[in-house]
N, C-alpha and C. Protein backbone atom coordinates (compact mmCIF):
# COMPACT_ATOMS: atom_id res chain seq x y z
N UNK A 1 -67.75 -64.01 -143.16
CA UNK A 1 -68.50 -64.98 -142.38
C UNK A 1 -67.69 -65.37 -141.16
N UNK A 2 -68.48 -65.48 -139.96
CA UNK A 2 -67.75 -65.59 -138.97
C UNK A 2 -68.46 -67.13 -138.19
N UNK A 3 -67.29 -68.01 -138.32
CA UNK A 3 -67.27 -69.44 -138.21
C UNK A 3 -67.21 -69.95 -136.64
N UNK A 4 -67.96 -70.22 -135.99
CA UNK A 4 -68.16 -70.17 -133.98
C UNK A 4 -67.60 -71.60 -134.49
N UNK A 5 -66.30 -71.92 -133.94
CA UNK A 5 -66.12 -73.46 -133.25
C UNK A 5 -65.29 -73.81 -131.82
N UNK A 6 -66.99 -74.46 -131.81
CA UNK A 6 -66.94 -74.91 -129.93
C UNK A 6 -65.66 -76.33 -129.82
N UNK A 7 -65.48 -76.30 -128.85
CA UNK A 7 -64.48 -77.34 -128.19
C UNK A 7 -65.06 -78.48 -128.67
N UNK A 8 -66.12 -78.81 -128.71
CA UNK A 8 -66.65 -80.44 -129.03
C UNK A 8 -66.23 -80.31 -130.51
N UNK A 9 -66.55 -79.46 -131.36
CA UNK A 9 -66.22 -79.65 -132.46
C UNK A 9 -64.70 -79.34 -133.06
N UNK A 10 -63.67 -78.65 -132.28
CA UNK A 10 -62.57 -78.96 -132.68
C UNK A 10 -62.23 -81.08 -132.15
N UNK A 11 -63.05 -80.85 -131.06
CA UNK A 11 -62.42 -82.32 -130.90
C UNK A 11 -62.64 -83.38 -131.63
N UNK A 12 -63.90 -83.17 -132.29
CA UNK A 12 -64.35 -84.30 -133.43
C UNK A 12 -63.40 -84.13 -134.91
N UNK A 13 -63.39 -82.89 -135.10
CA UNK A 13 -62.13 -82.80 -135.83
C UNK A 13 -61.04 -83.28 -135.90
N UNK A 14 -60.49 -83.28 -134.91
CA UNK A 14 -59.09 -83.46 -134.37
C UNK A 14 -59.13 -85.34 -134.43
N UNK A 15 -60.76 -86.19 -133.97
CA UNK A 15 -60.15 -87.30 -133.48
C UNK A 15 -60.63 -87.76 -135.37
N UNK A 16 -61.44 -86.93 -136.50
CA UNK A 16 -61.77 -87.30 -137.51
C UNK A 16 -60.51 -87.31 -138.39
N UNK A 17 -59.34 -86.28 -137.78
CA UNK A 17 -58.11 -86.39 -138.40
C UNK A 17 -57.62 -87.37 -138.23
N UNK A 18 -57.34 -87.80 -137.28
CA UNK A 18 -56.54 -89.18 -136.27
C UNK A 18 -56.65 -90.70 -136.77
N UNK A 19 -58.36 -90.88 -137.19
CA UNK A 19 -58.97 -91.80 -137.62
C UNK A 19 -58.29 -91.82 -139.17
N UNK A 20 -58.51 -90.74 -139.73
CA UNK A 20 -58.24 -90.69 -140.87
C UNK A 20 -56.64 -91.11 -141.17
N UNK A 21 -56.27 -90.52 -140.47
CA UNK A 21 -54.58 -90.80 -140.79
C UNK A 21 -54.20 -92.50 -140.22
N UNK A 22 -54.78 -92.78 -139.03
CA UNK A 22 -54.43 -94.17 -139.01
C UNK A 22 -54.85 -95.27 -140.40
N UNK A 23 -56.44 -94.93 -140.62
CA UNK A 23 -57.18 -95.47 -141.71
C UNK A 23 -55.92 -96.07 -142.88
N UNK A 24 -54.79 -94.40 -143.21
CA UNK A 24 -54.42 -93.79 -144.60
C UNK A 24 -53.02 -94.97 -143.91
N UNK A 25 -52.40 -94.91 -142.35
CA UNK A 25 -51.36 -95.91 -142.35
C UNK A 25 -51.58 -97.06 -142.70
N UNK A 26 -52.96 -97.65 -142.47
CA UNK A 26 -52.54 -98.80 -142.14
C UNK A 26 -53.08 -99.22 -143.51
N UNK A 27 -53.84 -98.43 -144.45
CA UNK A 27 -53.66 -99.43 -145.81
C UNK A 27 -52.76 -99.00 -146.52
N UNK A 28 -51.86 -98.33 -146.46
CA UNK A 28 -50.66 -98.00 -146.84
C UNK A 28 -49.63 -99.24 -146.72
N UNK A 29 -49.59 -99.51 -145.59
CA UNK A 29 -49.21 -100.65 -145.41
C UNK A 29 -49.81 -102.32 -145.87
N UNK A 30 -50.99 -102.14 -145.90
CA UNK A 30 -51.51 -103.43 -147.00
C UNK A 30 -51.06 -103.37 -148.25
N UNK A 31 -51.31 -102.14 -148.46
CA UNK A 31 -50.92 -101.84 -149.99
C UNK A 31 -49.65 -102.45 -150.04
N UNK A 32 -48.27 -102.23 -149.24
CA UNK A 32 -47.42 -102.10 -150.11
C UNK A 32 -46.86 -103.98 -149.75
N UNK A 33 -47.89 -104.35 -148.40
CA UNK A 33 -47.99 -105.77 -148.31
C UNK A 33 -48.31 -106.80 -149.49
N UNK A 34 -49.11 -106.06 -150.42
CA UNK A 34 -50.16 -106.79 -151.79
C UNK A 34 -49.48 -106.16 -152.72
N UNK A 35 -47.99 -105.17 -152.98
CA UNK A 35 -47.31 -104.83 -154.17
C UNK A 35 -45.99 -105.92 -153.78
N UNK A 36 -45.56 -106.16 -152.47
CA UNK A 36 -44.15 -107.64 -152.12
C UNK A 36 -45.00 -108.52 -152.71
N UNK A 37 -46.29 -109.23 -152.34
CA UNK A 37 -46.61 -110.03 -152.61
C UNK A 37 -46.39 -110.28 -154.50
N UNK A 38 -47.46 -109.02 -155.02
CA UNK A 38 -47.43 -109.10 -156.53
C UNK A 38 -46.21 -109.30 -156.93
N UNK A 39 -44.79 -108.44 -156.56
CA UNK A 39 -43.80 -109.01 -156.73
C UNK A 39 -43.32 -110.11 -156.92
N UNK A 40 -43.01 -110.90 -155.80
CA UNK A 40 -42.87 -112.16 -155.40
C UNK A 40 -43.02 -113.28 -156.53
N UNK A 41 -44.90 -113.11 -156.81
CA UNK A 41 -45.45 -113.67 -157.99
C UNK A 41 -44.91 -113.17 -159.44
N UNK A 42 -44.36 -112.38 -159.64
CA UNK A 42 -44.05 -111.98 -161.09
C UNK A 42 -43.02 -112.67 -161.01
N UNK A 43 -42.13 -112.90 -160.13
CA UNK A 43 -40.79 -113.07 -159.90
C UNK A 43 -40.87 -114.87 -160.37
N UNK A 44 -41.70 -115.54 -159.65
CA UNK A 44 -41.99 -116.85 -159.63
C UNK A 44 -42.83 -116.92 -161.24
N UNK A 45 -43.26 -116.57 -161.29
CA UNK A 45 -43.80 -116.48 -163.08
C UNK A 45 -42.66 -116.72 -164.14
N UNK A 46 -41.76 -115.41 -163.94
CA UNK A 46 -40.88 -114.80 -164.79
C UNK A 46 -39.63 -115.89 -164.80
N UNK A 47 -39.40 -116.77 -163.23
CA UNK A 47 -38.41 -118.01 -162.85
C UNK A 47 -38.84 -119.04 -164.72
N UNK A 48 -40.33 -119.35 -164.27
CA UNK A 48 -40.38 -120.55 -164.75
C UNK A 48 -40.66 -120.22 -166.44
N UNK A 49 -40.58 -118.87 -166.85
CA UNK A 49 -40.86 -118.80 -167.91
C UNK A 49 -39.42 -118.88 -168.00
N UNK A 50 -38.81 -118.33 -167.80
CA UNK A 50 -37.50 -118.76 -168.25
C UNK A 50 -36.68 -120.27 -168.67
N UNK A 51 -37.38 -121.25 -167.35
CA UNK A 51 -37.28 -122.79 -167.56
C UNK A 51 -37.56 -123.06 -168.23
N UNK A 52 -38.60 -122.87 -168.98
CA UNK A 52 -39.88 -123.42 -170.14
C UNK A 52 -38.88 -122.96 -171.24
N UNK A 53 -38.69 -121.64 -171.30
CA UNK A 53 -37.63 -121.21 -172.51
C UNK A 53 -36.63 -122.16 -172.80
N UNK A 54 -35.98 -122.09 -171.65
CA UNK A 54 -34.43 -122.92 -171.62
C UNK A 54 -34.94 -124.36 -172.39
N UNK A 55 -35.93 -124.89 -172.07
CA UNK A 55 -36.09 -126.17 -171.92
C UNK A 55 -36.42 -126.07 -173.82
N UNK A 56 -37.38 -125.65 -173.93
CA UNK A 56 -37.55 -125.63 -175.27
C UNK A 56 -36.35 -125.36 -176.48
N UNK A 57 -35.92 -124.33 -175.44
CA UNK A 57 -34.37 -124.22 -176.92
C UNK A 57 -33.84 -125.07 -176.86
N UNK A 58 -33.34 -125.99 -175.93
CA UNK A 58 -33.15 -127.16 -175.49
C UNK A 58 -33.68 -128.14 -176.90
N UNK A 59 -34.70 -128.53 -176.78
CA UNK A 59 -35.32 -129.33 -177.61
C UNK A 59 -35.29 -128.66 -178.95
N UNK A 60 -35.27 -128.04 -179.14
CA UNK A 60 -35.35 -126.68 -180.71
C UNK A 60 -33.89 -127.15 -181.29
N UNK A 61 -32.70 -127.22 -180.17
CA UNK A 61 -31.45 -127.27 -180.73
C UNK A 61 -31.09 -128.45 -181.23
N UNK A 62 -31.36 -129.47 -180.11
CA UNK A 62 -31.07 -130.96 -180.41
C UNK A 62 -32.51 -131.35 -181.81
N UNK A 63 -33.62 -130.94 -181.80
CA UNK A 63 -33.99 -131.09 -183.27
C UNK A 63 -33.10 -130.66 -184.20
N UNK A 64 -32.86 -128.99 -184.30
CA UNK A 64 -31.53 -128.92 -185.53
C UNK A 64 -30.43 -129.83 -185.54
N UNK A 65 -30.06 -130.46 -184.45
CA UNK A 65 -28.96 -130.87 -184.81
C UNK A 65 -29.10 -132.18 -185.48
N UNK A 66 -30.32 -132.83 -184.80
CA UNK A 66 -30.59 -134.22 -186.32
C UNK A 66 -31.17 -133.67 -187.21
N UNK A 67 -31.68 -132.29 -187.84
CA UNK A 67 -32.12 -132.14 -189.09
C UNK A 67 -30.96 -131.87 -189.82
N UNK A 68 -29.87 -131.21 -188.98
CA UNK A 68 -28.65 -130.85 -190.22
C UNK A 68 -27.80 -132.35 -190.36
N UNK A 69 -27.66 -133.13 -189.07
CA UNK A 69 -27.06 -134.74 -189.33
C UNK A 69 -27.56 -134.99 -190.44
N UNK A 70 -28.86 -135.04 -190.92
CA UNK A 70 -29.60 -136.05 -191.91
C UNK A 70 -29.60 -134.95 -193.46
N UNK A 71 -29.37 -133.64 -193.31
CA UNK A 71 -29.25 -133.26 -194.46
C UNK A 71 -27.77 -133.10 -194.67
N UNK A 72 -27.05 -133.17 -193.99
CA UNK A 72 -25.48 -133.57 -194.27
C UNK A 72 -25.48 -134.81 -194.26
N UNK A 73 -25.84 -136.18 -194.04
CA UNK A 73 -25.75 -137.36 -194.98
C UNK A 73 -26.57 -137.04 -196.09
N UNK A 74 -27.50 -136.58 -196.46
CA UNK A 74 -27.82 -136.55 -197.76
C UNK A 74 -27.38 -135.88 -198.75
N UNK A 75 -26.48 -134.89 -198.12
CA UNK A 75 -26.03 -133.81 -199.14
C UNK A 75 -24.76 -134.80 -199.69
N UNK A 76 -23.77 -135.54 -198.62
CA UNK A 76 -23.09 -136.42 -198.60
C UNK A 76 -23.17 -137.56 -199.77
N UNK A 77 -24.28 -138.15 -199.44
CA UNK A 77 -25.00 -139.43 -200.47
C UNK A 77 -24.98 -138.51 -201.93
N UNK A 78 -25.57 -136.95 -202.23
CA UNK A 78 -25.99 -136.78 -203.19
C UNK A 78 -24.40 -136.52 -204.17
N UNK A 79 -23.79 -136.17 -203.32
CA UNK A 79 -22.22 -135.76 -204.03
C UNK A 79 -21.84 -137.44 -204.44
N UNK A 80 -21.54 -138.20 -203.68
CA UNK A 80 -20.89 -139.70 -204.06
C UNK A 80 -21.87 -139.94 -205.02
N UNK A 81 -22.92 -139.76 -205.03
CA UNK A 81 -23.63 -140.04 -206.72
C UNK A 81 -23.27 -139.68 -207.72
N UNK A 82 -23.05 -138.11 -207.71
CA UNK A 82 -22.63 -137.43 -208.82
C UNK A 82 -20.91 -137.38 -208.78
N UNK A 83 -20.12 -138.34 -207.93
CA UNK A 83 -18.50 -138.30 -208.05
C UNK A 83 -18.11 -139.67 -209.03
N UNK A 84 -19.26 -140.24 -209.25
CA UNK A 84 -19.38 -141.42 -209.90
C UNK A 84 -19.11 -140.86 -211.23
N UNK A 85 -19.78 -139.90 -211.51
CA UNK A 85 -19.36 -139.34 -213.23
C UNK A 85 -18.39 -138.20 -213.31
N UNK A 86 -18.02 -137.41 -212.18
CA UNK A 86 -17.27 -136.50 -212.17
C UNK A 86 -15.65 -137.16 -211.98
N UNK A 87 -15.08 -135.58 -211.88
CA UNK A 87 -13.67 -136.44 -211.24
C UNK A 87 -13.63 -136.72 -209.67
N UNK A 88 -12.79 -137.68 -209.14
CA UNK A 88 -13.01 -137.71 -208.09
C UNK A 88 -12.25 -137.26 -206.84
N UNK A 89 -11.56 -135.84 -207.21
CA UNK A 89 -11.39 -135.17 -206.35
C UNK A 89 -11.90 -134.02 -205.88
N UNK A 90 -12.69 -133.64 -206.70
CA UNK A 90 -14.25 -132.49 -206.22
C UNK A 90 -15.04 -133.53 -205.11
N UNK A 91 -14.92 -134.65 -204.85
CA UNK A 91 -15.82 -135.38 -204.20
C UNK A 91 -15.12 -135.42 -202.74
N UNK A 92 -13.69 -135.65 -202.77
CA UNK A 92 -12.90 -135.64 -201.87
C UNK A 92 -12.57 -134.62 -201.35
N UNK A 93 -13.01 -132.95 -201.70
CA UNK A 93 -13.16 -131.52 -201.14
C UNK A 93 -14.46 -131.88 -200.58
N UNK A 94 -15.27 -132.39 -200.91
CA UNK A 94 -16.57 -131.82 -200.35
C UNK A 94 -17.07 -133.15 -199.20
N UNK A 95 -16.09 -133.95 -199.29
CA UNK A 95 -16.36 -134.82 -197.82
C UNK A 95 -15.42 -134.38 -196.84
N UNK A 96 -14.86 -134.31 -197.43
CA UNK A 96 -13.89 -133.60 -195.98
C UNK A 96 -13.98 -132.24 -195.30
N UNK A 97 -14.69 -131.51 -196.65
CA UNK A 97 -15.47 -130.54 -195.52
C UNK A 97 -16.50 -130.97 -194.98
N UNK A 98 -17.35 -131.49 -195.29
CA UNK A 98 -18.87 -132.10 -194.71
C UNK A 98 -18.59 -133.05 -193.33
N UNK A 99 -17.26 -133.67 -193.54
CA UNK A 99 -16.33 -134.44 -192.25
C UNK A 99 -16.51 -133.37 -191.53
N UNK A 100 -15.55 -132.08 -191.23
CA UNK A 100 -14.97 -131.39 -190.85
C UNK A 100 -16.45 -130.69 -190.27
N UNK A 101 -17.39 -130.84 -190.59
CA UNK A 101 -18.26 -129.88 -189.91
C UNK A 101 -19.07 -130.62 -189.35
N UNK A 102 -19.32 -131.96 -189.55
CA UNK A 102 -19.97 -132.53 -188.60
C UNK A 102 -19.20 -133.01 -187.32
N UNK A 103 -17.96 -133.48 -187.41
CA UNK A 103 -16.83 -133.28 -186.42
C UNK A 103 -16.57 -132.53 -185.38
N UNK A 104 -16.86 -130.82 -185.62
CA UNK A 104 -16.65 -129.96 -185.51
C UNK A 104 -17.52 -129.33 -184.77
N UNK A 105 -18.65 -129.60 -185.34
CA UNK A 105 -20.23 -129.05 -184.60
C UNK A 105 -20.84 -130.15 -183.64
N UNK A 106 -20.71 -131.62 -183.72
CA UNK A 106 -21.45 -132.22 -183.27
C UNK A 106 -20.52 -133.42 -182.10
């Protein structure tokens, strides 16, 4: 097959290339305008999830630390009960470690 192309039609060609390739720059460039942006936002997401984390372990820790205060006085209270019938130097190991770790930790 033998394909006749006149001058008008290489030129429509030529300016359908032109069009096309500017078209292909310039959302190329939006594009990668709206992938900084998406960035940006993950980045600012990912900031405050981290705060929220922090903040919560935060609060998570200082709860453990009055749940173990209050079950180390009670573990405390429950030994001086039972040092009342025992001897009373098993009572005097186990406050001075229970000293020693609330001391220690808190």
């Amino acid at each position: 097959m033998n394909v006749n192309n006149s001058g008008s039609d290489l030129r429509r060609n030529k300016m359908l290339e032109t069009i096309t390739y500017k078209l292909a720059k310039k959302n190329r460039r939006r594009y990668c305008k709206n992938v900084e942006r998406e960035r940006e936002k993950s980045k600012e997401k990912n900031s405050s999830i981290v705060k929220l984390n922090l903040r919560e372990f935060g609060l998570l820790l200082a709860h453990c630390k009055l749940q173990l205060k209050s079950v180390t006085a009670s573990v405390i209270s429950t030994i001086r009960e039972r040092a009342r019938f025992q001897k009373p130097f098993s009572f005097t190991h186990f406050h001075a470690f229970f000293s020693f770790i609330t001391t220690f930790f808190f």
